[in-house]
Protein backbone atom coordinates (compact mmCIF):
# COMPACT_ATOMS: atom_id res chain seq x y z
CA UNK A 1 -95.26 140.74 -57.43
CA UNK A 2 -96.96 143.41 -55.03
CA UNK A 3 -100.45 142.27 -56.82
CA UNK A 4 -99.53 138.62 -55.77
CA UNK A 5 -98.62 139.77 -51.92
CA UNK A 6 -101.87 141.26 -51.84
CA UNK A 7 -104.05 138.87 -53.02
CA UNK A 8 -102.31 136.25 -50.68
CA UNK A 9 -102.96 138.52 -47.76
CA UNK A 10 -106.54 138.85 -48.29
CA UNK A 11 -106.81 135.24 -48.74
CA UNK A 12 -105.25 135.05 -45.19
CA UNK A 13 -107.76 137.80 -43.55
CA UNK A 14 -110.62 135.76 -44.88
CA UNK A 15 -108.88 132.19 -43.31
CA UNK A 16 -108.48 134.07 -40.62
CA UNK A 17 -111.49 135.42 -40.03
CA UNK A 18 -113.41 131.61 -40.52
CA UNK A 19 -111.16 130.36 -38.00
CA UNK A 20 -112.35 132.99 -34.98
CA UNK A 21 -116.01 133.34 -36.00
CA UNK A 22 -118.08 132.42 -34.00
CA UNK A 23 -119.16 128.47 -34.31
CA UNK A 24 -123.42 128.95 -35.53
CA UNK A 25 -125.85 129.04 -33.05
CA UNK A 26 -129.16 126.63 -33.16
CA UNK A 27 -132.42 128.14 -33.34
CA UNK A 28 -135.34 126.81 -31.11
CA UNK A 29 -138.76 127.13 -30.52
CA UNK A 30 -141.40 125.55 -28.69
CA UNK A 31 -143.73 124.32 -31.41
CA UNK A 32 -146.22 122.81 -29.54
CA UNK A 33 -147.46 122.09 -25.45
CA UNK A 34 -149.65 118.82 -25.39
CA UNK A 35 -151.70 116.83 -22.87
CA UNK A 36 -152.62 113.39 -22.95
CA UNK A 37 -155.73 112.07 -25.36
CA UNK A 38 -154.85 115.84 -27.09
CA UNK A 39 -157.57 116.94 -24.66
CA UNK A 40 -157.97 120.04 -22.66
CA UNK A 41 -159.52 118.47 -19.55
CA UNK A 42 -159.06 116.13 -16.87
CA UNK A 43 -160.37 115.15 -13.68
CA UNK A 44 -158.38 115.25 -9.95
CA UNK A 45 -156.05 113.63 -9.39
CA UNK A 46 -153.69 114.86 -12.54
CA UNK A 47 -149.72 114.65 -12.51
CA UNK A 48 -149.74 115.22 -16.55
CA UNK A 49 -147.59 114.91 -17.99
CA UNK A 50 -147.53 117.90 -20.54
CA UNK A 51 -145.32 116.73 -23.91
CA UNK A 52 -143.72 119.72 -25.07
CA UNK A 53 -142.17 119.76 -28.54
CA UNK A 54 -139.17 121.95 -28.90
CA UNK A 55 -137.54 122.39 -32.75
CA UNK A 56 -134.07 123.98 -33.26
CA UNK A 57 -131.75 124.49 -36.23
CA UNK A 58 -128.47 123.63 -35.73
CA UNK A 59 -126.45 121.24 -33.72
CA UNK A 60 -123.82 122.76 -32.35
CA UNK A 61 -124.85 124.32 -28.29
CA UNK A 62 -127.43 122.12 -25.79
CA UNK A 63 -129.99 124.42 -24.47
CA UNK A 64 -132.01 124.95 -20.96
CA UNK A 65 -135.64 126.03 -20.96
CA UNK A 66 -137.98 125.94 -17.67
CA UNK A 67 -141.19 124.00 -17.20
CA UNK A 68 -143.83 126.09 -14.70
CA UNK A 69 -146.76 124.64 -13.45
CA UNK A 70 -149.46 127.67 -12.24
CA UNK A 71 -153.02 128.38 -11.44
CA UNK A 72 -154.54 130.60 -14.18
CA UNK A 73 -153.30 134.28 -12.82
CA UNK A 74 -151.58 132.74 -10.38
CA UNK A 75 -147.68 131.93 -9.68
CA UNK A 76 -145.75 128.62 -10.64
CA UNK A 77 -146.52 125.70 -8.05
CA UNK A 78 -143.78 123.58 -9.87
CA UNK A 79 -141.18 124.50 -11.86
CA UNK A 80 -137.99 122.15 -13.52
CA UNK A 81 -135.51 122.54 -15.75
CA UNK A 82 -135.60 121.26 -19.69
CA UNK A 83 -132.28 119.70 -21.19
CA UNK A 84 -132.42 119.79 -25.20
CA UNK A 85 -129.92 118.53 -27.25
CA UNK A 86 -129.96 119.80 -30.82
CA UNK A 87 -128.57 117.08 -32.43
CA UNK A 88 -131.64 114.85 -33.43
CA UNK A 89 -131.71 114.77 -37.47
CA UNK A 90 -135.72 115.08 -37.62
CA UNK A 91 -135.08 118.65 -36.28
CA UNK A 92 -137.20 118.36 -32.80
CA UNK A 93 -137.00 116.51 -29.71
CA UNK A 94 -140.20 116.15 -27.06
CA UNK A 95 -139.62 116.26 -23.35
CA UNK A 96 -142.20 114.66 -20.97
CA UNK A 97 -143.47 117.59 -17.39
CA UNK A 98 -145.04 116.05 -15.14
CA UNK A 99 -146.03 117.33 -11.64
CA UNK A 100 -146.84 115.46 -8.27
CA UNK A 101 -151.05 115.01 -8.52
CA UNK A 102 -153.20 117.86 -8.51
CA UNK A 103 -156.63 117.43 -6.74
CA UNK A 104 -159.66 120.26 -6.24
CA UNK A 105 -162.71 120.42 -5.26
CA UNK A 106 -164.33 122.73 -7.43
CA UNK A 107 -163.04 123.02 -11.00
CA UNK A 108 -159.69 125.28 -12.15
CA UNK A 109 -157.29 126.31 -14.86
CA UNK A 110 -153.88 125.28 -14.37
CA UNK A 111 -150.82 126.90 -17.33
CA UNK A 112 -148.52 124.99 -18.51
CA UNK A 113 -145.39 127.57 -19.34
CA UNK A 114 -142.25 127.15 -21.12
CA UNK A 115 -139.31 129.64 -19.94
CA UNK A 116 -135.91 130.58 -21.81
CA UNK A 117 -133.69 133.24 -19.80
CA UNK A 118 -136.31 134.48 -17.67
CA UNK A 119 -138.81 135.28 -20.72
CA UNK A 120 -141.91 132.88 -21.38
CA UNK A 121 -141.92 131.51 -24.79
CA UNK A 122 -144.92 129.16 -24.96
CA UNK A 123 -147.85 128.60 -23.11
CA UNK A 124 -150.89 126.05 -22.52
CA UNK A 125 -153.86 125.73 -20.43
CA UNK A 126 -155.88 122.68 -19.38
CA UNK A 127 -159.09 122.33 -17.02
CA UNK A 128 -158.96 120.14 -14.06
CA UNK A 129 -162.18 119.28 -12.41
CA UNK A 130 -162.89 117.33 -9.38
CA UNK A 131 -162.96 113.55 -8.99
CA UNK A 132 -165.26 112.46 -11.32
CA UNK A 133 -166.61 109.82 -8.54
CA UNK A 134 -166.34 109.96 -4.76
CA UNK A 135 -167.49 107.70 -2.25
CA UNK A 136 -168.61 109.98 0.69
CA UNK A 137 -170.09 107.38 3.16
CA UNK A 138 -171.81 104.45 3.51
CA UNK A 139 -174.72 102.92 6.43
CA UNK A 140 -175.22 101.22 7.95
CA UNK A 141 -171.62 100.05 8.70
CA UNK A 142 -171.67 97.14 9.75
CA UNK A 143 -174.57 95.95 8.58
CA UNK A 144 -176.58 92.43 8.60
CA UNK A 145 -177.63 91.00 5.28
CA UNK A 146 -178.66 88.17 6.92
CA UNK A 147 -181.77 89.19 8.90
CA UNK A 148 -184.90 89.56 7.20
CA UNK A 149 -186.56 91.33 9.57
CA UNK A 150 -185.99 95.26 8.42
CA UNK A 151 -182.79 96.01 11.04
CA UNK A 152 -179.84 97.00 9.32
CA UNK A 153 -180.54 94.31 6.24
CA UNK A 154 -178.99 96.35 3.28
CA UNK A 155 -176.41 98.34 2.90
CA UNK A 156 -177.01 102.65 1.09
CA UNK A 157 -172.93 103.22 -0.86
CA UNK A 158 -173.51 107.28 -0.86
CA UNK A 159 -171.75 108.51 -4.21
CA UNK A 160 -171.09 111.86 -5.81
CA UNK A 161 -170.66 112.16 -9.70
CA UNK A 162 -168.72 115.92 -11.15
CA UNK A 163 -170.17 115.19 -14.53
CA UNK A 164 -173.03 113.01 -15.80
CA UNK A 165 -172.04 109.49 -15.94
CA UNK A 166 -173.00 105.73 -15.93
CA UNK A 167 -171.63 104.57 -12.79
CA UNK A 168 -171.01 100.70 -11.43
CA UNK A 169 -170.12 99.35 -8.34
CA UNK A 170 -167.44 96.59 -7.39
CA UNK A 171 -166.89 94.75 -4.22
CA UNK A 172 -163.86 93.09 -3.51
CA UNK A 173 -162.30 90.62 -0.73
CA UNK A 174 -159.62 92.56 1.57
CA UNK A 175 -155.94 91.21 0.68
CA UNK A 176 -153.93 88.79 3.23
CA UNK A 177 -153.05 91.98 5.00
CA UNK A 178 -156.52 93.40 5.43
CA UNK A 179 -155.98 96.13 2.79
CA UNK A 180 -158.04 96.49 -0.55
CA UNK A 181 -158.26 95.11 -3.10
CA UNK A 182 -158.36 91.04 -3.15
CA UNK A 183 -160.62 89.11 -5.01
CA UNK A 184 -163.67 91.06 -7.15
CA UNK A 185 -166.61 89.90 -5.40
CA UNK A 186 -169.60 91.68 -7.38
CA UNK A 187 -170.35 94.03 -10.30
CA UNK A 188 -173.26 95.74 -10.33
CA UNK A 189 -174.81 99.10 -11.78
CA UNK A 190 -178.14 98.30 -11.30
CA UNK A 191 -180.25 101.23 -10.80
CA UNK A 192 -176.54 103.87 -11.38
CA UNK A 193 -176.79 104.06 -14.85
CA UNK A 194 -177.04 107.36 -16.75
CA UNK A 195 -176.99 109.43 -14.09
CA UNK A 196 -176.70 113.28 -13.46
CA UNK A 197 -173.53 115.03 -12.00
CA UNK A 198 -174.35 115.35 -8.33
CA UNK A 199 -174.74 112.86 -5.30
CA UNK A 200 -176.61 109.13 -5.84
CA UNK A 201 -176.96 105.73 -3.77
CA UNK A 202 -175.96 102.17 -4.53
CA UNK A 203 -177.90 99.63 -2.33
CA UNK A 204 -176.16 95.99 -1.64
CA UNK A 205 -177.98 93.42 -0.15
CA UNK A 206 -174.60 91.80 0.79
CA UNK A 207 -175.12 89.10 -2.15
CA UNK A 208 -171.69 88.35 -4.27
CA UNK A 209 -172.24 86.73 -7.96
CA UNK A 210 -170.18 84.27 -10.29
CA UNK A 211 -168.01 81.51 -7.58
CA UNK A 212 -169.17 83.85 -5.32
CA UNK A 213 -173.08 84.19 -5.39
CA UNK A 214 -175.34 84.22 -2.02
CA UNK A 215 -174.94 85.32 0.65
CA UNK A 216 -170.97 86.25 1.65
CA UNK A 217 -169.36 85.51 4.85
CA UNK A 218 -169.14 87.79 7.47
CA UNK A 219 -166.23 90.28 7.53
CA UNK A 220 -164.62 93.30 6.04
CA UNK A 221 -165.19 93.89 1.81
CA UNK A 222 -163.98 97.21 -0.01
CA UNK A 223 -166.40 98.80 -2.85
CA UNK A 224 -164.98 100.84 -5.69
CA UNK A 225 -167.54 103.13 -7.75
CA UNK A 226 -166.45 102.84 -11.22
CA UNK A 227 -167.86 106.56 -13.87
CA UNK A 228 -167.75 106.76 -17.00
CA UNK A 229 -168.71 109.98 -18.36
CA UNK A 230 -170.20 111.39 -21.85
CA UNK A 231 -167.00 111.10 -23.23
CA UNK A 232 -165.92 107.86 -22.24
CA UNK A 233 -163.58 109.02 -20.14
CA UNK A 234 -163.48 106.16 -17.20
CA UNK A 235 -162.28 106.75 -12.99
CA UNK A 236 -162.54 104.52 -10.30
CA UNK A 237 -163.24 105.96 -6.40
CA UNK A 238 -161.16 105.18 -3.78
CA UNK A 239 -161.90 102.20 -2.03
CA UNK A 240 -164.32 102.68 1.08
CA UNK A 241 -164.10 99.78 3.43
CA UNK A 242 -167.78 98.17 4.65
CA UNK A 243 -168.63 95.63 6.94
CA UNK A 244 -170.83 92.03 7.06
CA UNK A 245 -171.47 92.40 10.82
CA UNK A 246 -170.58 89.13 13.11
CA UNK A 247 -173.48 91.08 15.63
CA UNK A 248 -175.85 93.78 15.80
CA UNK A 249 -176.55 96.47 18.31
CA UNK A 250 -180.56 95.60 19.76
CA UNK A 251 -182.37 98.68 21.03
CA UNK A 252 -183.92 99.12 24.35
CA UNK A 253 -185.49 101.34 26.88
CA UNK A 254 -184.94 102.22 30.97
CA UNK A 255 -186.61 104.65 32.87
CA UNK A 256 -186.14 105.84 36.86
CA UNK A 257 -187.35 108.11 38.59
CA UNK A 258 -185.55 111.40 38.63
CA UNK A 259 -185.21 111.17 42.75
CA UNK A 260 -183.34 108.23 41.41
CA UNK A 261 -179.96 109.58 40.52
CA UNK A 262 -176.68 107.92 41.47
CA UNK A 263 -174.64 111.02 42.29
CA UNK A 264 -173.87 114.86 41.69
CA UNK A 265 -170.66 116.33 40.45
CA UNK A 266 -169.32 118.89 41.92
CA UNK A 267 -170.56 122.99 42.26
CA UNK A 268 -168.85 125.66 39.42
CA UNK A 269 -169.69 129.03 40.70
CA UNK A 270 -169.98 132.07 38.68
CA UNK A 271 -170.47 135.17 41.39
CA UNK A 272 -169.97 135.37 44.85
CA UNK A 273 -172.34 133.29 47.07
CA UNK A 274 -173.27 130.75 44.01
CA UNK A 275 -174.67 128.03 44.49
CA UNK A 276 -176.89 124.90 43.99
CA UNK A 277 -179.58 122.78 46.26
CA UNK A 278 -180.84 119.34 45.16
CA UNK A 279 -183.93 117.97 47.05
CA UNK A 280 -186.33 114.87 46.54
CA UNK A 281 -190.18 115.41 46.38
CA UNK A 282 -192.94 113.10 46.74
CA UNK A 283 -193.59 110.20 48.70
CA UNK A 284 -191.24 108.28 48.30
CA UNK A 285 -189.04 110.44 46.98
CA UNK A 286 -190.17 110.42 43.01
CA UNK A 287 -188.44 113.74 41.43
CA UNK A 288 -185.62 115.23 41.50
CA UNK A 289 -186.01 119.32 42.47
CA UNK A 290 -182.44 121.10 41.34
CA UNK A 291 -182.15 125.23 42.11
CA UNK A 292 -179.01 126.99 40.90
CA UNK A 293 -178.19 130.36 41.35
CA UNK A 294 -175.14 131.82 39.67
CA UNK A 295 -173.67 128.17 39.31
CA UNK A 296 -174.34 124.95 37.95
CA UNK A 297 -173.40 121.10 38.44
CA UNK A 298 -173.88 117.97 36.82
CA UNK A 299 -176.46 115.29 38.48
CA UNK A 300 -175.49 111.29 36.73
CA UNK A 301 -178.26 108.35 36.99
CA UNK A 302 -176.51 104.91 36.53
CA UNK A 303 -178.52 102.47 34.55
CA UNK A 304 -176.21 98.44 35.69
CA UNK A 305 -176.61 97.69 31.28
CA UNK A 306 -176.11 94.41 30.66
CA UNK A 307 -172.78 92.96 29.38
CA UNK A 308 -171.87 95.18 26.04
CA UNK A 309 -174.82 97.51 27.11
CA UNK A 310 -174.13 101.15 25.92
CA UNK A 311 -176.39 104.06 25.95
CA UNK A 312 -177.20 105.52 22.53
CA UNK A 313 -179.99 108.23 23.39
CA UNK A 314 -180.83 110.20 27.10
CA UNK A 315 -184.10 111.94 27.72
CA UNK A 316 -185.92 113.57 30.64
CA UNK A 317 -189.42 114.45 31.48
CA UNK A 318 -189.57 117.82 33.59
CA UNK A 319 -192.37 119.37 35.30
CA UNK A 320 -192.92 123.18 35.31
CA UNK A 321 -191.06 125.42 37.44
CA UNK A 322 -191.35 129.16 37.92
CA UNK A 323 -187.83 129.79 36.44
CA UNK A 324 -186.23 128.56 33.20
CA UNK A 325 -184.72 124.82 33.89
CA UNK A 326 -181.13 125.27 31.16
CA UNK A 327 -180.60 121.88 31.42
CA UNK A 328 -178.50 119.92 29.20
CA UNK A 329 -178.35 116.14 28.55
CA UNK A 330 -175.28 114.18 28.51
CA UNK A 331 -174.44 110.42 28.67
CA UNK A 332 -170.85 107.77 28.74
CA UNK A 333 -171.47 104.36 28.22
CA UNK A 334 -172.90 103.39 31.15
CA UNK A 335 -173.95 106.88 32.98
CA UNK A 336 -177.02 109.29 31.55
CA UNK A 337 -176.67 113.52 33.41
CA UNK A 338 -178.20 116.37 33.16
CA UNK A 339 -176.17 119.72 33.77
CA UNK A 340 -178.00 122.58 35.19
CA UNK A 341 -177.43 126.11 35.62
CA UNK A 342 -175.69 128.97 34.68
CA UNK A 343 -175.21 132.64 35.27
CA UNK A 344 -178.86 133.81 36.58
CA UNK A 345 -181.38 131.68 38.35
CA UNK A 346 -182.23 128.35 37.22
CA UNK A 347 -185.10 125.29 38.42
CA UNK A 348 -185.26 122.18 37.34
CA UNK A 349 -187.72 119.22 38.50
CA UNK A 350 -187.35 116.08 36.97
CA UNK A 351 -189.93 113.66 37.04
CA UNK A 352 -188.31 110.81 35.26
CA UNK A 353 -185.11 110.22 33.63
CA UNK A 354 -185.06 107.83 30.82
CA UNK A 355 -182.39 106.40 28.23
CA UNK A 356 -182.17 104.22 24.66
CA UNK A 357 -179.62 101.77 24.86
CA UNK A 358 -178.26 98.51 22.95
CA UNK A 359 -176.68 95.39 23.34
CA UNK A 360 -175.10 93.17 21.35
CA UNK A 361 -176.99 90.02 19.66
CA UNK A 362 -174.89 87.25 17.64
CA UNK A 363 -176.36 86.72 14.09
């Protein structure tokens, strides 16, 4: 009887003791931290995302990792939490980090790095180099494809390649609201294939091809460059808006005589007793003679331009004077001037006073 009391009580301990163990724990780990393609590099802009495998053992507790996003030796830029839920029969589960778009202009490391409780368990870097094609200007803009006669007829698309590409161009009608991108216009990579990483030109004559071939009207079109690199990796640019011009600008020439001005601004004095003198010479009046000491002012010549007239380019003939002239050239739309003096003693005699200016012509 006291065996069978005995046995029944350890059979209790050990029921017991099941019943307030506690429940098993799943085991995790981070087996792997992947981009997309499987590659290791990317060009600007790059959001990821970065798949990261996590496989656990057990079903029984959810778990909470952190995601960092950092420069190589650097600290996190962008951090969020990871759910996982163990109870997936294959034994892992993959959860998608992405970031808002990274862009640089010369190339960097970023880490990928998986936290659990403060302590990094898993790690992965990746290499993120600039856009792989950039527009960075185009001219003329406007421009007239129309007018054979050297002025403004084709159009130079400035590009700049971060790796050695083939590159194509594509122009496109604006939307209904003005914005890119409409209809596709023209393909072209004529002259932009196999290039070398660095900065190249794509010359349109304004033509468009297919439904749209000869000459296109005038107005506002958007061109794309279009890379693809060694490893067939393809980008498109940013759109960079260029213009069929309705006119151009016509250049033209003016000239006075410097006695000829319209009228002075008024006298900035540096020291005590500054001042300046302005006095015509020759018969009738032909130059204009300027002396500043310790103080300057600004002298305009007004050129009547005709309608649209603007003034692109100001220049002045000067004869010699016994002191150093310091004068500097200015111009608005419709006024040219010529500033002159400073601290010290400055002469200036202007023989003629002459200007560059355009207008505009219809097409």
């Amino acid at each position: 009887m006291k065996a069978r009391l005995l046995s029944l009580g350890v059979a209790m301990a050990l029921a017991f003791g099941l019943l307030t163990a506690a429940p098993a724990t799943a085991t995790y780990a981070v087996a792997s931290i992947t981009f997309p393609d499987a590659s290791a590099e990317f060009y600007s802009p790059f959001s990821g995302p970065a798949s990261i495998m996590f496989t656990f053992d057990g079903s029984e507790n959810n778990a909470t990792f952190n995601a960092r996003l950092r420069p190589a030796g650097g600290t996190a830029i962008y951090t969020r939490d990871v759910f996982v839920t163990p109870d997936e029969p294959s034994g892992f589960e993959i959860e998608e980090f992405s970031w808002p778009a990274l862009s640089v202009s010369s190339a960097k490391t970023y880490v990928v790095a998986v936290y659990r409780n403060g302590t990094q368990v898993a790690s992965e870097s990746f290499f993120l180099r600039p856009r792989l094609v950039t527009i960075t200007g185009a001219s003329p803009n406007p421009f007239l494809p129309w007018i054979d006669d050297g002025y403004k007829d084709t159009q130079n698309v400035n590009f700049k390649l971060s790796a050695d590409a083939d590159a194509e161009a594509r122009v496109y009608r604006p939307r209904t609201d003005g914005k890119c991108c409409g209809a596709l216009v023209l393909s072209d990579n004529t002259g932009i294939s196999n290039l070398s990483a660095g900065a190249h030109t794509w010359n349109w004559d304004g033509q468009g091809e297919g439904t749209y071939a000869g000459n296109l009207p005038k107005g506002d079109y958007f061109v794309k460059m279009v890379a693809t690199d060694l490893a067939a990796v393809t980008k498109v640019s940013k759109p960079h808006k260029v213009t069929i011009a309705r006119t151009y600008r016509k250049l033209d020439t003016r000239e006075k005589n410097g006695a000829a001005y319209h009228h002075t601004g008024s006298v900035t004095v540096y020291e005590r007793g500054g001042n300046c003198f302005v006095s015509k010479l020759g018969d009738p009046y032909y130059d204009l003679y300027v002396i500043c000491t310790n103080a300057k002012f600004k002298v305009y010549w007004r050129w009547a331009l005709p309608k649209g007239g603007r003034i692109e380019k100001v220049a002045f003939v000067f004869l010699e004077t016994s002191a150093p002239c310091n004068a500097k050239k200015g111009h608005t739309t419709t006024d040219s001037s010529m500033t002159v003096g400073g601290s010290g003693q400055f002469r200036c005699r202007v023989d003629r006073a002459k200007i560059t200016f355009s207008v505009p012509v219809a097409s």
